[in-house]
PDB file of N, CA and C in Angstrom:
ATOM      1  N   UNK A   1       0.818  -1.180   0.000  1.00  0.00           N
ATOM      2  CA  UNK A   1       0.000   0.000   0.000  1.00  0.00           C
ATOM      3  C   UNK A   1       0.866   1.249   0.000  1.00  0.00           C
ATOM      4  N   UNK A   2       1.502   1.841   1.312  1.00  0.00           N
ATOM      5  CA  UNK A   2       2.224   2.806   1.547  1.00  0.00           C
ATOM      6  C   UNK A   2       3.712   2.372   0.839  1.00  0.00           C
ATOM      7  N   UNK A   3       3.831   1.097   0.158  1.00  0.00           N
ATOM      8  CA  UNK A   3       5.076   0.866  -0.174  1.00  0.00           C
ATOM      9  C   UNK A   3       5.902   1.810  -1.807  1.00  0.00           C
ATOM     10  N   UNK A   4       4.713   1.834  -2.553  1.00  0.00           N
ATOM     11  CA  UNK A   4       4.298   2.821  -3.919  1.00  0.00           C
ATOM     12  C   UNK A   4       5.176   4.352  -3.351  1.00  0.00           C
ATOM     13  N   UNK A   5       5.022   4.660  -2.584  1.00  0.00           N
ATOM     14  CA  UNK A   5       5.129   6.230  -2.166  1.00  0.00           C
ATOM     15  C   UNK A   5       6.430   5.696  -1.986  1.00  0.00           C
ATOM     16  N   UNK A   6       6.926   5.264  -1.138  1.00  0.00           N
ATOM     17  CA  UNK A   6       8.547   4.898  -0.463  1.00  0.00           C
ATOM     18  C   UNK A   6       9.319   4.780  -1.346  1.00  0.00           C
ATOM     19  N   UNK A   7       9.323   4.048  -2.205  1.00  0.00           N
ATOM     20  CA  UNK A   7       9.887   3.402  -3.238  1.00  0.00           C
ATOM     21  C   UNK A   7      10.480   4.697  -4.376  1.00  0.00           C
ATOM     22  N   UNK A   8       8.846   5.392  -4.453  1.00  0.00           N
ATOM     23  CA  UNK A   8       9.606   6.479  -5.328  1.00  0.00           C
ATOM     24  C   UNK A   8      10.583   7.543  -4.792  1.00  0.00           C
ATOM     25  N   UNK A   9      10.455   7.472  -3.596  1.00  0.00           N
ATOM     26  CA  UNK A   9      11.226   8.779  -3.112  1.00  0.00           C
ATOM     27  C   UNK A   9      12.581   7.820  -3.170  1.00  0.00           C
ATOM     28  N   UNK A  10      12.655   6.751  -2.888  1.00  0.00           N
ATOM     29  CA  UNK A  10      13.790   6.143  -2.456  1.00  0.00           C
ATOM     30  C   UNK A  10      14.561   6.049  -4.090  1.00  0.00           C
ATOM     31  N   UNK A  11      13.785   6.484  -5.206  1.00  0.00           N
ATOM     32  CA  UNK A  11      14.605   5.891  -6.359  1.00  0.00           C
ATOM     33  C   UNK A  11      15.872   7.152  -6.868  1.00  0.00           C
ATOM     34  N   UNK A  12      16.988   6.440  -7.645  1.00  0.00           N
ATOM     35  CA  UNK A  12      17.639   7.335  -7.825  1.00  0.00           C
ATOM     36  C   UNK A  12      17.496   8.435  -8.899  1.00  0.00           C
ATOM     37  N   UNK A  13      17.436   9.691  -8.126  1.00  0.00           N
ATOM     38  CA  UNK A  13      17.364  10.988  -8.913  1.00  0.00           C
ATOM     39  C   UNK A  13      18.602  11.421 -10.041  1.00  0.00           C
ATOM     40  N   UNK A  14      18.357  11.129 -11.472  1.00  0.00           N
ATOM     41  CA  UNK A  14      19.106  11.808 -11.872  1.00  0.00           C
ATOM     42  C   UNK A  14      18.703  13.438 -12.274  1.00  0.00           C
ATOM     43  N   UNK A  15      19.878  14.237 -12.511  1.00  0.00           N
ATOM     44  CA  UNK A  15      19.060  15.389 -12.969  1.00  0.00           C
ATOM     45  C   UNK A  15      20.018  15.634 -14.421  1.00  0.00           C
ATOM     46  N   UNK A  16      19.099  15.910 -15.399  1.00  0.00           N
ATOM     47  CA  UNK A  16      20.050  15.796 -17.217  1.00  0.00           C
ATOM     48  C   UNK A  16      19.946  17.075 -17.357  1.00  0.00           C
ATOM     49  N   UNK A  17      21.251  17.633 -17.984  1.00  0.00           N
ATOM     50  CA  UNK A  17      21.025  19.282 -18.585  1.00  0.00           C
ATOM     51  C   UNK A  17      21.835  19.136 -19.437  1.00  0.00           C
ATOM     52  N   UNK A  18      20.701  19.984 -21.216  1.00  0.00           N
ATOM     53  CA  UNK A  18      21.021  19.784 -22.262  1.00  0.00           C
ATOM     54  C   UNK A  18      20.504  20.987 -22.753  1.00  0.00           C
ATOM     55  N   UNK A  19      21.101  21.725 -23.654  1.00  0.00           N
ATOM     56  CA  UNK A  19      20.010  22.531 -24.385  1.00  0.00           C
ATOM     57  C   UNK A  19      19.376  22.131 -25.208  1.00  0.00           C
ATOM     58  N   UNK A  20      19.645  20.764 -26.150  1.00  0.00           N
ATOM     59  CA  UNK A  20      18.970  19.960 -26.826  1.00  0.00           C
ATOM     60  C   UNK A  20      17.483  18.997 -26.611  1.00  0.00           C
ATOM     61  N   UNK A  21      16.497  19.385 -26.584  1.00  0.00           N
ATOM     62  CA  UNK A  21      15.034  19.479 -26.025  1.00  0.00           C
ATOM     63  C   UNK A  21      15.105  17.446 -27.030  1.00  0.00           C
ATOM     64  N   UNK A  22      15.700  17.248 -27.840  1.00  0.00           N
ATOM     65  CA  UNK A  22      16.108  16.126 -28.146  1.00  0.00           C
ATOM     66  C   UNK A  22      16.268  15.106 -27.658  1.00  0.00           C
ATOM     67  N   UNK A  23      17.499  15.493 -26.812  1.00  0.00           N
ATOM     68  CA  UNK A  23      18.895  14.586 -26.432  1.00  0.00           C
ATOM     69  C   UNK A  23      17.949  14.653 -24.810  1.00  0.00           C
ATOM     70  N   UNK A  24      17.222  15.595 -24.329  1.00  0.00           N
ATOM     71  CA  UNK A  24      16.719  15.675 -22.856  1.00  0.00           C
ATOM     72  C   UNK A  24      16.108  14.252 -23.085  1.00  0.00           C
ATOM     73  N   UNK A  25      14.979  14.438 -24.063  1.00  0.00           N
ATOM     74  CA  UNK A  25      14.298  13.599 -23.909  1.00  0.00           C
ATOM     75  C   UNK A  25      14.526  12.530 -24.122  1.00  0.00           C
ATOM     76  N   UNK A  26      15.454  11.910 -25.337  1.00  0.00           N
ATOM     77  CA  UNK A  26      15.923  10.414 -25.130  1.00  0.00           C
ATOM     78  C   UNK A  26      16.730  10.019 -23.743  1.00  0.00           C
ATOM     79  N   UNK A  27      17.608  10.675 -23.004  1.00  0.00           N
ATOM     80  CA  UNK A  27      18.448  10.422 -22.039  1.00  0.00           C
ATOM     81  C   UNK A  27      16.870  10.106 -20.321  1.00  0.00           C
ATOM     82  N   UNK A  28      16.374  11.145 -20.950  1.00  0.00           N
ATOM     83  CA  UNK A  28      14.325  10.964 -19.793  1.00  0.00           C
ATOM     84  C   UNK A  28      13.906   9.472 -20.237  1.00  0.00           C
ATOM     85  N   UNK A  29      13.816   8.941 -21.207  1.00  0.00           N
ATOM     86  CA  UNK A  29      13.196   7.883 -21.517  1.00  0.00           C
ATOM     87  C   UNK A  29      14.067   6.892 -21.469  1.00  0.00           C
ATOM     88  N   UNK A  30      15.290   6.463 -21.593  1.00  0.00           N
ATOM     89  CA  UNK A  30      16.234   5.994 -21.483  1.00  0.00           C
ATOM     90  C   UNK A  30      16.435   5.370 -19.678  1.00  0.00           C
ATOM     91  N   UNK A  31      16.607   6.436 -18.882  1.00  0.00           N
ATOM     92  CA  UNK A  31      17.031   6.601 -17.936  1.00  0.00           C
ATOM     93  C   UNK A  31      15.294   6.075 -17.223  1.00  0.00           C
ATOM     94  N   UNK A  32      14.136   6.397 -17.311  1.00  0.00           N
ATOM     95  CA  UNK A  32      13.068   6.199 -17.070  1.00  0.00           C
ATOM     96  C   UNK A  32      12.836   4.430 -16.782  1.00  0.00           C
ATOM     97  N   UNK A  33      13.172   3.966 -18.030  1.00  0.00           N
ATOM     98  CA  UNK A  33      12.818   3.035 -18.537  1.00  0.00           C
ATOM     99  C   UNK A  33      14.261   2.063 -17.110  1.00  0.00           C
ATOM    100  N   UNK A  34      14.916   2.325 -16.715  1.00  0.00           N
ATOM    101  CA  UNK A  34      15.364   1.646 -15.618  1.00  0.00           C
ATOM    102  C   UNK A  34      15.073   1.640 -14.482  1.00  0.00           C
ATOM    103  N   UNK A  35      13.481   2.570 -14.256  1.00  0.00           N
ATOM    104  CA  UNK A  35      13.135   2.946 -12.898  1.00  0.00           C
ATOM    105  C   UNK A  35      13.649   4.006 -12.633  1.00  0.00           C
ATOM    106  N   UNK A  36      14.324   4.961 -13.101  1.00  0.00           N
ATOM    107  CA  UNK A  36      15.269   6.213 -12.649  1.00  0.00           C
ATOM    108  C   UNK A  36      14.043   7.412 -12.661  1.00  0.00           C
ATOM    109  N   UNK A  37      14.333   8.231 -11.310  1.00  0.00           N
ATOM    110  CA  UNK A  37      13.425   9.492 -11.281  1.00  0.00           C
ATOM    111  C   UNK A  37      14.652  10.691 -12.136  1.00  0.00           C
ATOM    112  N   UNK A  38      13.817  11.161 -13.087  1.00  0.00           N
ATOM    113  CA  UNK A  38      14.765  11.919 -14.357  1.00  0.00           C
ATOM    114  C   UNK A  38      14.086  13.330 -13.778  1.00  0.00           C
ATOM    115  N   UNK A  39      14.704  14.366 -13.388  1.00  0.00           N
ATOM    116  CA  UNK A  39      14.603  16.015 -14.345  1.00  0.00           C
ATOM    117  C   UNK A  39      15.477  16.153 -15.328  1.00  0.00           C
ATOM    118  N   UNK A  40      14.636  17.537 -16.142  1.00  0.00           N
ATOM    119  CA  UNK A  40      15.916  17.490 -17.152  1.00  0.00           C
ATOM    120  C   UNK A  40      15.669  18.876 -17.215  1.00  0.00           C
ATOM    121  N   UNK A  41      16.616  19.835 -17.252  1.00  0.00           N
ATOM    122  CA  UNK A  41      16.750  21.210 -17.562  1.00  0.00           C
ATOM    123  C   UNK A  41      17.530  21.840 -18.578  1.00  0.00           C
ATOM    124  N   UNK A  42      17.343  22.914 -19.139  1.00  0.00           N
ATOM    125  CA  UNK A  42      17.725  23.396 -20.690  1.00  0.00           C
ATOM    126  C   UNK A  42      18.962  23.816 -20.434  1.00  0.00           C
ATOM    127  N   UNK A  43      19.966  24.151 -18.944  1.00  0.00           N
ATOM    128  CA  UNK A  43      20.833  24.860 -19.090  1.00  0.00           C
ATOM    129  C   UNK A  43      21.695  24.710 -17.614  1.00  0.00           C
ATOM    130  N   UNK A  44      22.967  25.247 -17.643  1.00  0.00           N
ATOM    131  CA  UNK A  44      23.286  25.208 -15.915  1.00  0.00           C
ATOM    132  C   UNK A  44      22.925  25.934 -15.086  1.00  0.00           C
ATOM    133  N   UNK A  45      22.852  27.078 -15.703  1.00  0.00           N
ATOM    134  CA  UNK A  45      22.133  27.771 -14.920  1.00  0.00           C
ATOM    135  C   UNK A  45      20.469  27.646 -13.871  1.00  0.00           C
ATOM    136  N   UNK A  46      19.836  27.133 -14.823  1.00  0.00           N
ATOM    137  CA  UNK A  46      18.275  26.430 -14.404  1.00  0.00           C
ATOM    138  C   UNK A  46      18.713  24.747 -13.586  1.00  0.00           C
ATOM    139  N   UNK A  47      19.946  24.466 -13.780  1.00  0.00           N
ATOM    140  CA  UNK A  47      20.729  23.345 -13.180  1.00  0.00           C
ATOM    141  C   UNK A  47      20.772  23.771 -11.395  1.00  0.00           C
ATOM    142  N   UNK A  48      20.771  24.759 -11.283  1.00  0.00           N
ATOM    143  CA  UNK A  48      22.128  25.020 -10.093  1.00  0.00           C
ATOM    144  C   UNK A  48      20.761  25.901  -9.197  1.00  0.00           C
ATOM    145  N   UNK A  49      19.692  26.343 -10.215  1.00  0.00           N
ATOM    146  CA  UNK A  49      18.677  26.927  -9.828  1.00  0.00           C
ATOM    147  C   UNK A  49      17.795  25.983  -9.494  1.00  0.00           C
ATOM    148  N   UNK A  50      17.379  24.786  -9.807  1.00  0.00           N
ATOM    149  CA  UNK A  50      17.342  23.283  -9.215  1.00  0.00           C
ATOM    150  C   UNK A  50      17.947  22.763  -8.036  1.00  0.00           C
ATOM    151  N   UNK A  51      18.954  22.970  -7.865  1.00  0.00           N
ATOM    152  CA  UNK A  51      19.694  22.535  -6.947  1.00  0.00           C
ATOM    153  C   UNK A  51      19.911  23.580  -5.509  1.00  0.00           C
ATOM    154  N   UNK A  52      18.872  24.460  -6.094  1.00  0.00           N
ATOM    155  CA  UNK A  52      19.339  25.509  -4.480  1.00  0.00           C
ATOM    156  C   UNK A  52      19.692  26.739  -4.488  1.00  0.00           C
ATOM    157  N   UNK A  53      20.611  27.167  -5.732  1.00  0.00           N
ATOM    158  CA  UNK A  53      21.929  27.830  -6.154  1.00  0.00           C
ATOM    159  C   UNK A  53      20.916  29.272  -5.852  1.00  0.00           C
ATOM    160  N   UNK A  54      20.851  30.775  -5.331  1.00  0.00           N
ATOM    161  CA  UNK A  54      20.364  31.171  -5.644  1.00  0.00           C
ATOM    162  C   UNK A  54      20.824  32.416  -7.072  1.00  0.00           C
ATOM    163  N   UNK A  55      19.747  33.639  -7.543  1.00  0.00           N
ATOM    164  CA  UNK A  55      20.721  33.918  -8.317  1.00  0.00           C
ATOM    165  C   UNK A  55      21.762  34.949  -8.378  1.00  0.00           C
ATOM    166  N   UNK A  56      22.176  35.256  -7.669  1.00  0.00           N
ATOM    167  CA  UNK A  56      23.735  35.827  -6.724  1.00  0.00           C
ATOM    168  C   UNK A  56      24.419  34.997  -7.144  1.00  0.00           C
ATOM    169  N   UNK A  57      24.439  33.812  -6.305  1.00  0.00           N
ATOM    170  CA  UNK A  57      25.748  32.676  -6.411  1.00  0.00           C
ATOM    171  C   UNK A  57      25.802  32.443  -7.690  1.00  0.00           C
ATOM    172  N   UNK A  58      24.340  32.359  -8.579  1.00  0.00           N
ATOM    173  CA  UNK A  58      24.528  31.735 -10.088  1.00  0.00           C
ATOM    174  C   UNK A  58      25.816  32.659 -10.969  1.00  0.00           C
ATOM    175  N   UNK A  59      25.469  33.719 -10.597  1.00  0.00           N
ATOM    176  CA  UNK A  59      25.502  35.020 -11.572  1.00  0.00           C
ATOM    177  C   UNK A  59      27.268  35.824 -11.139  1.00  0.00           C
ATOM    178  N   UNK A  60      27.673  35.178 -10.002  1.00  0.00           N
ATOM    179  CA  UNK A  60      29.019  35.974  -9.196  1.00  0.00           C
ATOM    180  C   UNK A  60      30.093  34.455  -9.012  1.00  0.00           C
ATOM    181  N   UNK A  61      30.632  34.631 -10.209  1.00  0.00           N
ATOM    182  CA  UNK A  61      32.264  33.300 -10.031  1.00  0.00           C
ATOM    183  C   UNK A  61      32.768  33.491  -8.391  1.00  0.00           C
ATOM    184  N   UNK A  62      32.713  34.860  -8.504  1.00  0.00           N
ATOM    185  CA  UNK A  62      33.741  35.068  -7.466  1.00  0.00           C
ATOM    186  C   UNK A  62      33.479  34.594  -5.915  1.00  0.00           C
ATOM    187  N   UNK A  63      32.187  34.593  -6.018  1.00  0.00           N
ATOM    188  CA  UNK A  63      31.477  33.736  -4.122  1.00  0.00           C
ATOM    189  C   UNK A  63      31.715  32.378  -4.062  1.00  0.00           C
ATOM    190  N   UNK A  64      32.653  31.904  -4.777  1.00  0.00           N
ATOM    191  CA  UNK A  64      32.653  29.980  -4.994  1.00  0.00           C
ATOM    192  C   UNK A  64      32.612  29.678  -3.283  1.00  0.00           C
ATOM    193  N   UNK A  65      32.779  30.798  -2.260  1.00  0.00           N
ATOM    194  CA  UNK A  65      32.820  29.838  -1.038  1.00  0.00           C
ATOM    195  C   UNK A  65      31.671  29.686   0.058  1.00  0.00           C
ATOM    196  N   UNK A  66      30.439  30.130  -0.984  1.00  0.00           N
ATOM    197  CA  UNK A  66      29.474  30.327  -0.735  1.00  0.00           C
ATOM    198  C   UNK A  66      28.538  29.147  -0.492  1.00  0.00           C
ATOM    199  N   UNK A  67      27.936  28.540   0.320  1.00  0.00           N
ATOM    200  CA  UNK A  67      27.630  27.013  -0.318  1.00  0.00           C
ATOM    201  C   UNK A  67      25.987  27.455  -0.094  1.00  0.00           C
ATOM    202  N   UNK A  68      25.453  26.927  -1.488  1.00  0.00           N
ATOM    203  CA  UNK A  68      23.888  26.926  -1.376  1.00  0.00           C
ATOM    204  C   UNK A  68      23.135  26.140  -0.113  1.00  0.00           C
ATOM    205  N   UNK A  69      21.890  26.251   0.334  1.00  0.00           N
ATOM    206  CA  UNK A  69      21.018  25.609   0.916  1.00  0.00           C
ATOM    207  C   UNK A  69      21.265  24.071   0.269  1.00  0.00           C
ATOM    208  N   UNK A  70      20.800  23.600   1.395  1.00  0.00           N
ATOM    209  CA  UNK A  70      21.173  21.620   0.534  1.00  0.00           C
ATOM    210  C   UNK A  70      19.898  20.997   0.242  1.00  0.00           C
ATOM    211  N   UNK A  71      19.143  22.005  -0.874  1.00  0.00           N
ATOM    212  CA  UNK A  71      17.776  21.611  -1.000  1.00  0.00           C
ATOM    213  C   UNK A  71      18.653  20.281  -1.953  1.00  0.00           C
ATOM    214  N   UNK A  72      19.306  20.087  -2.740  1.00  0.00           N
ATOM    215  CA  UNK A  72      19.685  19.120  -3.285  1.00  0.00           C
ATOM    216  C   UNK A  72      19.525  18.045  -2.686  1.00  0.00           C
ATOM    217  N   UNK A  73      19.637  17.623  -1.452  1.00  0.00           N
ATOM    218  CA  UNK A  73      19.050  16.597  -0.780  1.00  0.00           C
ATOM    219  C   UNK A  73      17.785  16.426  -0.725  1.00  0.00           C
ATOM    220  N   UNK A  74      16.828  17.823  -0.618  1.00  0.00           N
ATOM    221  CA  UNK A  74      15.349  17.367  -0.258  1.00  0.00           C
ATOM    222  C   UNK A  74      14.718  16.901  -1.756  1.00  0.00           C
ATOM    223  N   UNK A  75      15.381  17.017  -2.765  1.00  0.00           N
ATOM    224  CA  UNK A  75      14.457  16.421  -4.026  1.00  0.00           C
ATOM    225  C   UNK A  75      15.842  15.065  -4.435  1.00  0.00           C
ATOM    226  N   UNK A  76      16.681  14.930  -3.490  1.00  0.00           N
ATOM    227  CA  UNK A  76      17.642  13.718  -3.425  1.00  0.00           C
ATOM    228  C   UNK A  76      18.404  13.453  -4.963  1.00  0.00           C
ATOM    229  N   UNK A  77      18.818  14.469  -5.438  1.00  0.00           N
ATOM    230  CA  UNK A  77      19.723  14.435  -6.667  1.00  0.00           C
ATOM    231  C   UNK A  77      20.635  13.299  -6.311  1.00  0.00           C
ATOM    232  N   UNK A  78      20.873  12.410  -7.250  1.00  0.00           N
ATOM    233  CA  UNK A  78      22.372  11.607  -6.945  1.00  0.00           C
ATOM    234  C   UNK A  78      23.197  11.890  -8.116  1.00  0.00           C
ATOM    235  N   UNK A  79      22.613  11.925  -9.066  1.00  0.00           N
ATOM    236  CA  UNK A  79      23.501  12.163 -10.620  1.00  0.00           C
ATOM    237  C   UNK A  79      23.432  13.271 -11.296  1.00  0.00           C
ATOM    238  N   UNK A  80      24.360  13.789 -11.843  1.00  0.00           N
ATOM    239  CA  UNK A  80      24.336  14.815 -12.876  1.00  0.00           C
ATOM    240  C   UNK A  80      24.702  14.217 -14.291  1.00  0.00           C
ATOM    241  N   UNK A  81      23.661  14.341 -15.097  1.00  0.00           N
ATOM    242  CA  UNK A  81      24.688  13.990 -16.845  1.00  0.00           C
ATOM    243  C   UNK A  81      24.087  15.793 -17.097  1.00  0.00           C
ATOM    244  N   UNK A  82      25.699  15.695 -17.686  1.00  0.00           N
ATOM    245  CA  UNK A  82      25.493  16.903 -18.570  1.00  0.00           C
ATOM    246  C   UNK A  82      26.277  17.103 -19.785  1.00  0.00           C
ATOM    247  N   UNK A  83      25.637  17.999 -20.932  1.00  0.00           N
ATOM    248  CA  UNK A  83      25.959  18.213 -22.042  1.00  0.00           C
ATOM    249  C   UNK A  83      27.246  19.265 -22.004  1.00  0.00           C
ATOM    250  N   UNK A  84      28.655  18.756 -22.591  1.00  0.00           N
ATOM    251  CA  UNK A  84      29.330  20.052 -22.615  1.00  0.00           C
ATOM    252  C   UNK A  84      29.219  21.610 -22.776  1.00  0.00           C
ATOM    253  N   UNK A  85      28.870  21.392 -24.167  1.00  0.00           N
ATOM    254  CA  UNK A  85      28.979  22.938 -25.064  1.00  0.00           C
ATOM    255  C   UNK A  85      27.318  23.178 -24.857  1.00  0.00           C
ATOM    256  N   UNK A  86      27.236  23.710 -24.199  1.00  0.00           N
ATOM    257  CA  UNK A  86      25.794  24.774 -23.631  1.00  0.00           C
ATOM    258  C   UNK A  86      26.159  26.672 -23.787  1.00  0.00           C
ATOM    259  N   UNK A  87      24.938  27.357 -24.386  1.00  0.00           N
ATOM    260  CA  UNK A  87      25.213  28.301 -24.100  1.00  0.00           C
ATOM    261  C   UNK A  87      24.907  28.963 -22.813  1.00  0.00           C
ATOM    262  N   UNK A  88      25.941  29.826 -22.524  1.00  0.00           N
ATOM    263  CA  UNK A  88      25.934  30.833 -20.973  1.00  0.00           C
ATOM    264  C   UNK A  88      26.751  30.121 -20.007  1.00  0.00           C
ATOM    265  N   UNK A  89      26.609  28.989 -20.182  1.00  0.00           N
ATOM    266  CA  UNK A  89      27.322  28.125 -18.814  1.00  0.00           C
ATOM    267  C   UNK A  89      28.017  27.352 -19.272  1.00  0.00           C
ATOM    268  N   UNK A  90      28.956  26.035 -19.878  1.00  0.00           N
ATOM    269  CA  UNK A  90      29.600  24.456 -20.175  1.00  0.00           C
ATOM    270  C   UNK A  90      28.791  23.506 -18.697  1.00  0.00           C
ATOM    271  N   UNK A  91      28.929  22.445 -19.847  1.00  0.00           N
ATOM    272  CA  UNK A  91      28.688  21.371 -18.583  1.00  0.00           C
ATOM    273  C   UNK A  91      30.098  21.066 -17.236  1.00  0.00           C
ATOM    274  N   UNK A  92      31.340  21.467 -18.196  1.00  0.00           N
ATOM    275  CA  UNK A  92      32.599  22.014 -17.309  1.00  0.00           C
ATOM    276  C   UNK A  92      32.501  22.610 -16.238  1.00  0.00           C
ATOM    277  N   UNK A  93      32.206  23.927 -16.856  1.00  0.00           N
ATOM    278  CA  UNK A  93      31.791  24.885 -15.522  1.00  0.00           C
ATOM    279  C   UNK A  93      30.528  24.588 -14.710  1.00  0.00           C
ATOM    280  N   UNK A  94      29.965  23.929 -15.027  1.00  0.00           N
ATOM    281  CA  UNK A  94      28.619  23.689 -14.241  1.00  0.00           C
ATOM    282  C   UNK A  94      28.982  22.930 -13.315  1.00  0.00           C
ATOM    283  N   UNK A  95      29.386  21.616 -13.204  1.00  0.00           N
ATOM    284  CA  UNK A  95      30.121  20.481 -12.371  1.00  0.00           C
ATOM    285  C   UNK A  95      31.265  21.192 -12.175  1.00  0.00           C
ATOM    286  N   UNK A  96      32.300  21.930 -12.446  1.00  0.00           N
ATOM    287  CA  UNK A  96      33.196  22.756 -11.193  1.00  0.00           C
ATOM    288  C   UNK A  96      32.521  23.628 -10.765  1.00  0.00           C
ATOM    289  N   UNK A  97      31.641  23.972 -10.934  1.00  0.00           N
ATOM    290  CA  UNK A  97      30.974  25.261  -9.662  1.00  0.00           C
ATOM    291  C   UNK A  97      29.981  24.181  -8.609  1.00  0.00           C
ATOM    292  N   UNK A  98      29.664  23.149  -9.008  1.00  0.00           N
ATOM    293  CA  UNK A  98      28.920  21.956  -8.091  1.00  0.00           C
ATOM    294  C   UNK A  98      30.013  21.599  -6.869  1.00  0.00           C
ATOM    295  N   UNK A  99      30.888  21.507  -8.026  1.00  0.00           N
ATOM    296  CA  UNK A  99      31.915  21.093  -6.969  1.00  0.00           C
ATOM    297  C   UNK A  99      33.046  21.708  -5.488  1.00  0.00           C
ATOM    298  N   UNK A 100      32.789  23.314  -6.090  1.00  0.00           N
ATOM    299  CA  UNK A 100      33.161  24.013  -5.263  1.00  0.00           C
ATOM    300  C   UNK A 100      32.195  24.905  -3.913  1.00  0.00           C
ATOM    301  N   UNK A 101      31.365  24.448  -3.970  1.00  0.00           N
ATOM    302  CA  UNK A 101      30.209  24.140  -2.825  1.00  0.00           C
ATOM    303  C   UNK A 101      30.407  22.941  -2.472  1.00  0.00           C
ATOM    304  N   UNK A 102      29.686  23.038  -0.370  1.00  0.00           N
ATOM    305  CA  UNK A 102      30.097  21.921   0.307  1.00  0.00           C
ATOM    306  C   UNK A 102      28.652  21.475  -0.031  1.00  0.00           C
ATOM    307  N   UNK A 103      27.910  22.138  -0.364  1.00  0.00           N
ATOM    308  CA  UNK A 103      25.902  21.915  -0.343  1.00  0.00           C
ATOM    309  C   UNK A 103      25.966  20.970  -1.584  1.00  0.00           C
ATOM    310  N   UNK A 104      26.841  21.090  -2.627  1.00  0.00           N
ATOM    311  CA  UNK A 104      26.737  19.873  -4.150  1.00  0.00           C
ATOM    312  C   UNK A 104      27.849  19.384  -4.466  1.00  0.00           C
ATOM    313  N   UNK A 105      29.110  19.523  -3.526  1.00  0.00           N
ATOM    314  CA  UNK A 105      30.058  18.289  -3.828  1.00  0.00           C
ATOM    315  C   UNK A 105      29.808  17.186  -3.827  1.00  0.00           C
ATOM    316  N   UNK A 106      29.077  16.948  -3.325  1.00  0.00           N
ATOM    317  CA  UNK A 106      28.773  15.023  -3.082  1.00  0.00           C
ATOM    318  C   UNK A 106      28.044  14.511  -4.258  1.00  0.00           C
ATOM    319  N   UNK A 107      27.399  15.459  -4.962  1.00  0.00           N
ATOM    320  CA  UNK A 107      26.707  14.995  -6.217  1.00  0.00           C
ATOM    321  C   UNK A 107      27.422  14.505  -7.284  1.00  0.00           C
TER     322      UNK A 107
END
C-alpha cells in the first residue's frame, strides 16, 4: 500500500542538462525506462537553480565559497549527466561550480 510512495522517493534521482530538447528527452526515456526518477533542464544555470543555487551565487564566479542551501538533498539528486557545449554556462563549468560548494560536492 504505503510501499508505492517509499519506493519512489527512495529511487535514484538523476538530474540531465542539455540545451537539446532532443537529447533531454531520449536520455528521460532511457534513464526512465530503468526505474530512474529523471529532471531534465535546458541549461546550468536552471541546473544550479534546481539545486538551491540562488541567483547571486549563479551570476558571481567570485562567491565559490558560498555554499547553497542543501535543498539538493530534499528532491535527493544523486547524478548529474550533462551536455558540454551549452550556451551561458559548459557542462565544465557547471560540475566545477557543483563542486566548489560543500551543499553539491557530493553529487
Amino acid at each position: 500500500m504505503g510501499m508505492g510512495a517509499a519506493a519512489s522517493e527512495s529511487r535514484f534521482h538523476v538530474l540531465a542538462v542539455d540545451d537539446s530538447l532532443l537529447d533531454r528527452r531520449l536520455i528521460e526515456k532511457l534513464l526512465k525506462t530503468s526505474s530512474y526518477q529523471v529532471t531534465t533542464v535546458d541549461s546550468g544555470c536552471k541546473a544550479l537553480e534546481f539545486l538551491g543555487w540562488s541567483e547571486e551565487e549563479r551570476s558571481n564566479p567570485a562567491e565559490t565559497s558560498v555554499s547553497p542551501p542543501n535543498i539538493h538533498q530534499e528532491v535527493g539528486v544523486n547524478l548529474v549527466i550533462t551536455d558540454y557545449c551549452m550556451p551561458g554556462m559548459t557542462g565544465y563549468d557547471l560540475l566545477k561550480k557543483m563542486k566548489e560548494s560543500s551543499g553539491t560536492y557530493s553529487i
